[in-house]
Protein backbone atom coordinates (compact mmCIF):
# COMPACT_ATOMS: atom_id res chain seq x y z
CA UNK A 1 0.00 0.00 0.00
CA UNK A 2 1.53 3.15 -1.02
CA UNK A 3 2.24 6.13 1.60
CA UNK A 4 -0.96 8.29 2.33
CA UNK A 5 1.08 11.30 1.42
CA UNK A 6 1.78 10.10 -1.94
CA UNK A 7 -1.67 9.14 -2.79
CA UNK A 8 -2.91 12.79 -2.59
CA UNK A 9 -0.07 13.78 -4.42
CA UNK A 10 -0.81 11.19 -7.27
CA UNK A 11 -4.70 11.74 -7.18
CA UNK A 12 -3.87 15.85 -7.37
CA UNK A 13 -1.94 15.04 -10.24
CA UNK A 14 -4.16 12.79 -12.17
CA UNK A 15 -6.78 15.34 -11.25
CA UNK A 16 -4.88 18.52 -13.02
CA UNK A 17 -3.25 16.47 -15.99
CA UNK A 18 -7.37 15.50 -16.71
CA UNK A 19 -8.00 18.88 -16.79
CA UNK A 20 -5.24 20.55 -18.84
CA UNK A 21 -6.52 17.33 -21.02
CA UNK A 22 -9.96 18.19 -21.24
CA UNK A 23 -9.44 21.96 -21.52
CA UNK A 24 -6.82 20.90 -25.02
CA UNK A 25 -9.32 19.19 -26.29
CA UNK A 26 -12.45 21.60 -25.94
CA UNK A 27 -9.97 24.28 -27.61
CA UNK A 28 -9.14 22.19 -30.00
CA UNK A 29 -12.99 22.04 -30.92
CA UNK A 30 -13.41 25.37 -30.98
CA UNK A 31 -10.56 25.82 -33.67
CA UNK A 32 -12.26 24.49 -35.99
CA UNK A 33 -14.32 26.70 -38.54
CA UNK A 34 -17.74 26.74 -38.63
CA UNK A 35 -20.31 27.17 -41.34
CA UNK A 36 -22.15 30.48 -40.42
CA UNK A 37 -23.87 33.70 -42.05
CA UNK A 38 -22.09 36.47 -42.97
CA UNK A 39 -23.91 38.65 -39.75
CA UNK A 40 -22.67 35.72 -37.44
CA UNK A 41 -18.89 36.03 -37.96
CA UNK A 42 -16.69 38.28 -37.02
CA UNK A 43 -15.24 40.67 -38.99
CA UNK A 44 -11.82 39.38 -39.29
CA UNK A 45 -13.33 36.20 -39.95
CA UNK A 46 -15.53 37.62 -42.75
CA UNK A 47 -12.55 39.10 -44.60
CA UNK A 48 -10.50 35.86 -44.11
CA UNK A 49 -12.98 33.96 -45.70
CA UNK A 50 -13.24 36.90 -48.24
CA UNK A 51 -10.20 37.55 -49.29
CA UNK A 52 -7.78 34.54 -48.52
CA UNK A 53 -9.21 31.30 -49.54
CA UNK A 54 -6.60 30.39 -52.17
CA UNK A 55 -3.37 32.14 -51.47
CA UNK A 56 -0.15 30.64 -51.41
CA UNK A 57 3.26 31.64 -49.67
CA UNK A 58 4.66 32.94 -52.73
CA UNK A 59 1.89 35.11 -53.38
CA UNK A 60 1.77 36.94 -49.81
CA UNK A 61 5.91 36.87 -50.75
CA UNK A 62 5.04 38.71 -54.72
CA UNK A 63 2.82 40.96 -52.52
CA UNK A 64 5.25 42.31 -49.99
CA UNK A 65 7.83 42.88 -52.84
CA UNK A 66 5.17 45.35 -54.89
CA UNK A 67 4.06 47.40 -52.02
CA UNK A 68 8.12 47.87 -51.20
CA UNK A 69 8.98 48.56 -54.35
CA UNK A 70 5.86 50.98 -54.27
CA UNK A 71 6.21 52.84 -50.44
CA UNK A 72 9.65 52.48 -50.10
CA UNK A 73 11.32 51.78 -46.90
CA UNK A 74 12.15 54.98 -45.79
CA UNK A 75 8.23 56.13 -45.52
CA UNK A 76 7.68 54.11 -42.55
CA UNK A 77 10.69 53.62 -41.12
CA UNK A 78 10.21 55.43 -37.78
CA UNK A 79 6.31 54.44 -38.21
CA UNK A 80 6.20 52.24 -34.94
CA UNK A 81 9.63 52.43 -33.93
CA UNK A 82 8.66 53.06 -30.26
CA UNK A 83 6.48 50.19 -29.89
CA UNK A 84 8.49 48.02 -32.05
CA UNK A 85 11.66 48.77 -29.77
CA UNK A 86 9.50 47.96 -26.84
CA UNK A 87 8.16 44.86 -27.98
CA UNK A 88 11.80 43.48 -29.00
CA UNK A 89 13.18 44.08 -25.68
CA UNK A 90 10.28 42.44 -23.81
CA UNK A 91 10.80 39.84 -26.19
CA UNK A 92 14.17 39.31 -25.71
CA UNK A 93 13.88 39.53 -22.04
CA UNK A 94 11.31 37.45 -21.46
CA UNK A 95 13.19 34.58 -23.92
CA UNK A 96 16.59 35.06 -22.15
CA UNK A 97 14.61 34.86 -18.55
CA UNK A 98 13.06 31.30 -19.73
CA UNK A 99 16.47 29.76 -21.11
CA UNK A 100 18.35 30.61 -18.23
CA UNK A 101 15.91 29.39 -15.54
CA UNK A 102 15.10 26.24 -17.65
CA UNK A 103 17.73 24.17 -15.62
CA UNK A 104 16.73 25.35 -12.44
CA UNK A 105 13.26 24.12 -13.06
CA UNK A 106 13.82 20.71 -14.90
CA UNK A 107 16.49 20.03 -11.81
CA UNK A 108 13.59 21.11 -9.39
CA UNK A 109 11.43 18.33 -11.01
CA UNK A 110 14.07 15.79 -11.27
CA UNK A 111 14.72 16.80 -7.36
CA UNK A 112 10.72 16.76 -6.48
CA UNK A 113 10.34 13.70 -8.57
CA UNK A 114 12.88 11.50 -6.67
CA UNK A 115 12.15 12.54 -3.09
CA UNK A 116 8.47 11.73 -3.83
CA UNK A 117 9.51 8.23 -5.33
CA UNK A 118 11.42 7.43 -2.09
């Protein structure tokens, strides 16, 4: 008979790792799309199914190189530079703070996991 202490432990797990199961799998449902009116949708949704039903990479690729070669790069250059800047750094913060704590947490759950197999 296993130690009281672990059963919660395992029952708490199996518990949470049903959820996070059951909460992939109703998003997954929702993912799909749905056969609707145009009122019902959403307007991103009604342009999407407007205006991008067939397009390929190299299209979206063709497109980007005509509205360059149109604009220019120097027109919106400083366009969203503050928010851009902002949004790098958080990025790059947030990615540097996950890849250096990464061993402290998988040696955490090697640690947990062995003194709770003892």
């Amino acid at each position: 008979m296993p130690d009281r202490k672990k059963l919660y432990f395992w029952r708490l797990a199996l518990i949470f790792g049903a959820i996070t199961v059951l909460a992939l799998a109703v998003s997954f449902g929702f993912n799909r799309e749905r056969e609707a009116g145009m009122m019902d949708t959403s307007m991103g949704n009604m342009m999407s199914s407007m205006h991008l039903k067939n397009i390929t990479v190299s299209d979206l690729i063709k497109q980007q190189e005509k509205m360059e070669s149109v604009t220019g790069q120097d027109s919106m250059a400083g366009h969203h530079s503050g928010v851009s800047s902002f949004l790098n750094s958080a990025h790059y913060l947030t990615t540097a703070t996950i890849i250096i704590l990464l061993p402290f947490i998988v040696a955490g759950t090697i640690f947990l996991a062995i003194i709770w197999l003892k």
